[in-house]
Protein backbone atom coordinates (compact mmCIF):
# COMPACT_ATOMS: atom_id res chain seq x y z
CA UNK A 1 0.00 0.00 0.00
CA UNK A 2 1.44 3.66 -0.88
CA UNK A 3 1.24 6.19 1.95
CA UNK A 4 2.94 9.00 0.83
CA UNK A 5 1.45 11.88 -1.43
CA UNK A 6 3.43 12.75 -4.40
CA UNK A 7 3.16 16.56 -5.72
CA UNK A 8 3.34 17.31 -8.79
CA UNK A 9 7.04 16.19 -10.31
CA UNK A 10 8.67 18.39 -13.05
CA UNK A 11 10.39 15.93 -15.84
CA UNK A 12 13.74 16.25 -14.75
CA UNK A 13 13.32 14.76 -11.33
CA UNK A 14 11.29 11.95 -12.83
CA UNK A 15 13.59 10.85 -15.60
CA UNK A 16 10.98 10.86 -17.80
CA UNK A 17 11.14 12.64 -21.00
CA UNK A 18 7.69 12.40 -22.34
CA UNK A 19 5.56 12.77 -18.72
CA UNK A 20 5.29 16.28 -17.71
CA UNK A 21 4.46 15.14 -14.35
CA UNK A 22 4.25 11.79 -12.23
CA UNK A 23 0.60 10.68 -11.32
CA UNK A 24 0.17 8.20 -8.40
CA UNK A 25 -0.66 4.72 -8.99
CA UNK A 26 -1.75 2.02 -6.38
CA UNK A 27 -2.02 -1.89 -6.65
CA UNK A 28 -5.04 -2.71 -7.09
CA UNK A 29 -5.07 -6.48 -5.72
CA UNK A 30 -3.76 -5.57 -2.22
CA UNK A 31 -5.69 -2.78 0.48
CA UNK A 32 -6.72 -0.04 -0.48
CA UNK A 33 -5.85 3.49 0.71
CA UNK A 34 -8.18 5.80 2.01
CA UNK A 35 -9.18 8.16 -0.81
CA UNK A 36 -11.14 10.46 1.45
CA UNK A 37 -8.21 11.51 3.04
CA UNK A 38 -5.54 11.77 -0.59
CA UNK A 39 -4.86 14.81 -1.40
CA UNK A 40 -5.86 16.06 -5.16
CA UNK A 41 -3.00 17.22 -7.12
CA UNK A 42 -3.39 20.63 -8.59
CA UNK A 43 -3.30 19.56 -12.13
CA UNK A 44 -6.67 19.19 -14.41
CA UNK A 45 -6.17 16.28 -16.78
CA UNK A 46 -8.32 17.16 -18.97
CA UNK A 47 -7.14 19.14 -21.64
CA UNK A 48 -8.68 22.66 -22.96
CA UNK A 49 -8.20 23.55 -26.20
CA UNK A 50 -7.06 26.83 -26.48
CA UNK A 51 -8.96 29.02 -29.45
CA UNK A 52 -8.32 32.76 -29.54
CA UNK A 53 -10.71 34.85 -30.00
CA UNK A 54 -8.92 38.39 -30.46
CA UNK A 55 -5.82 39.29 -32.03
CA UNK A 56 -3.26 40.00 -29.26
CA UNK A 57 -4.36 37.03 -26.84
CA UNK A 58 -1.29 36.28 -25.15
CA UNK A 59 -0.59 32.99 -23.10
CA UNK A 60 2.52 32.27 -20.92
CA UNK A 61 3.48 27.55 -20.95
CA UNK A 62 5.68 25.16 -20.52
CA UNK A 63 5.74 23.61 -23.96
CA UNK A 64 4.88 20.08 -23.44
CA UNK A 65 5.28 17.62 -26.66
CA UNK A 66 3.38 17.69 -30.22
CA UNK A 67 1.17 14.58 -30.39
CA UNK A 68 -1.55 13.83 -32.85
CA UNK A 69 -5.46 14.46 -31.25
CA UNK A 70 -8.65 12.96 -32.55
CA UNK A 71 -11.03 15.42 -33.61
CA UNK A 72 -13.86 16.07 -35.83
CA UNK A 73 -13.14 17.28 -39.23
CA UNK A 74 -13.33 20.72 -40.34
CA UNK A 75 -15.22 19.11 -43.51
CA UNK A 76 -18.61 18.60 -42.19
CA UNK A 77 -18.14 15.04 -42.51
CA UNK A 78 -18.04 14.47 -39.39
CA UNK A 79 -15.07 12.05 -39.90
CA UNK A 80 -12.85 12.11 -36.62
CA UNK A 81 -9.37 12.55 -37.74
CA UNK A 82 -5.99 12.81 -36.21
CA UNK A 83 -4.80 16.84 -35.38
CA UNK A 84 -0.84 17.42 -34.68
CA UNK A 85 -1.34 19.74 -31.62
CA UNK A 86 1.14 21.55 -29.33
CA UNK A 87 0.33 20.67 -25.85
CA UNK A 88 1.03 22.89 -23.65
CA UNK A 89 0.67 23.68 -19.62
CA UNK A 90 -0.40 26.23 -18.17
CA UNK A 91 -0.21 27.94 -14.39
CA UNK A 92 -2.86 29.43 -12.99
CA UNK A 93 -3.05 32.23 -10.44
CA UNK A 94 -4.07 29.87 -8.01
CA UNK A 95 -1.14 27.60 -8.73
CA UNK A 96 -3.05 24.78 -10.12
CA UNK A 97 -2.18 24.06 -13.83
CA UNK A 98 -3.89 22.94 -17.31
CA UNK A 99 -3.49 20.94 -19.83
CA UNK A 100 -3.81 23.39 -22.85
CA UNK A 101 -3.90 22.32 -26.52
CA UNK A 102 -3.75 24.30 -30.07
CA UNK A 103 -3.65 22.80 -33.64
CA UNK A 104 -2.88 25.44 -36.10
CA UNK A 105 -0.87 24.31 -38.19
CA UNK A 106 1.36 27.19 -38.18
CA UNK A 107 1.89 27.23 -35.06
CA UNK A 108 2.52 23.53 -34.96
CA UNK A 109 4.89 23.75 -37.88
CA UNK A 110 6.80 26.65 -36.14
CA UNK A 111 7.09 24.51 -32.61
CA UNK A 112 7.91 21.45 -34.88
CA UNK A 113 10.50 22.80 -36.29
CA UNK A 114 12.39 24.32 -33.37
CA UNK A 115 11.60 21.21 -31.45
CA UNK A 116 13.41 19.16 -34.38
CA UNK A 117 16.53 21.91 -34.26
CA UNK A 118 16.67 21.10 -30.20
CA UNK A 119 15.66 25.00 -29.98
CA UNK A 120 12.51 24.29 -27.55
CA UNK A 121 11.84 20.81 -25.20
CA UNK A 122 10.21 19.41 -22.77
CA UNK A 123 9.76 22.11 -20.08
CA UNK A 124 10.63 25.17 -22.45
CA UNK A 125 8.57 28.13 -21.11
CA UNK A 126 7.16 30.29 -23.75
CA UNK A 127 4.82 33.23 -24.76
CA UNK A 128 2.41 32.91 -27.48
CA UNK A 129 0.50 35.28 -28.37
CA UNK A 130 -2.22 35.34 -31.29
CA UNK A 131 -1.71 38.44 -33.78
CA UNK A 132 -4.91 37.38 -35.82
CA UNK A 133 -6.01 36.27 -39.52
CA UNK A 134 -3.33 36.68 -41.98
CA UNK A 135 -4.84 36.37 -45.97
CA UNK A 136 -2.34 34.16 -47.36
CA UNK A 137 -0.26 34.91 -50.15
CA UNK A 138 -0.84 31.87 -52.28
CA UNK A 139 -4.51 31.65 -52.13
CA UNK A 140 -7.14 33.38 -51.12
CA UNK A 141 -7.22 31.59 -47.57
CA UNK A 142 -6.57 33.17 -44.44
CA UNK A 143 -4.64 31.40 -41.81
CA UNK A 144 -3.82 32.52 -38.18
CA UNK A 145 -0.69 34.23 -36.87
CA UNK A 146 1.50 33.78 -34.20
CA UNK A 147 4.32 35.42 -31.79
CA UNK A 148 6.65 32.88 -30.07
CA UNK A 149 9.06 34.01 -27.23
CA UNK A 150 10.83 32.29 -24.94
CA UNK A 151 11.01 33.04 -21.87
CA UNK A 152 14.11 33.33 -19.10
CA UNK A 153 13.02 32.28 -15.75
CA UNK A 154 15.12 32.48 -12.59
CA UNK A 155 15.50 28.87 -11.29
């Protein structure tokens, strides 16, 4: 049986490169603990997807992976398809953080890329902000637009 409560456990004191954080897990055949006396981690599991409404929408994350997400597609078919998403987390004021998630596909690409170039990891703390609908210049599409910073935090 597991007695001790685990907080939440950045990456690099887990060893883990892909978990950005370290969620509790019991055996199931022996006792059970008493779950009316756990403590809940501050972390929401489930994800929001993060859709800005107005141009200058700013966020401050930890960038977490890119990792395909089923959703419907934007076809009306109603087919579910798989989205390459930047997943993100976010802190709140209260301390607790989210789970937050964004497909555009430039900003994908753009987080791709400098993931690919070992710019940005696991952990890397960032500002996005939206700057709104930009026509594009090969068709007569607009797609959205993006401002990625990094940011320097004292450790």
């Amino acid at each position: 049986m597991i007695t001790e409560s685990k907080e939440l456990v950045r990456h690099q004191e887990s060893g883990t490169e892909n978990d950005a954080f370290e969620v509790q897990k019991v055996d199931l055949k022996g006792d059970l603990p008493d779950l009316s006396k756990a403590n809940e981690m501050p972390v929401d599991l489930c994800s929001d997807y993060w859709t800005p409404e107005a141009a200058g929408e700013m966020k401050r994350l930890y960038f977490v992976e890119i990792k395909p997400q089923k959703v419907s597609s934007a076809n009306s078919s109603g087919e579910i398809i798989d989205l390459d998403c930047a997943v993100f987390l976010e802190q709140k004021p209260d301390g607790s953080v989210q789970t937050i998630t964004n497909g555009s596909r430039r900003l994908v690409g753009v987080l791709e890329s400098y993931a690919a170039q070992g710019m940005i990891g696991h952990g890397t703390p960032l500002q996005i902000t939206y700057l709104g609908k930009r026509k594009n210049k090969s068709n007569n599409f607009s797609s959205d637009s993006w401002s990625i910073k990094p940011l320097i935090i004292n450790i």
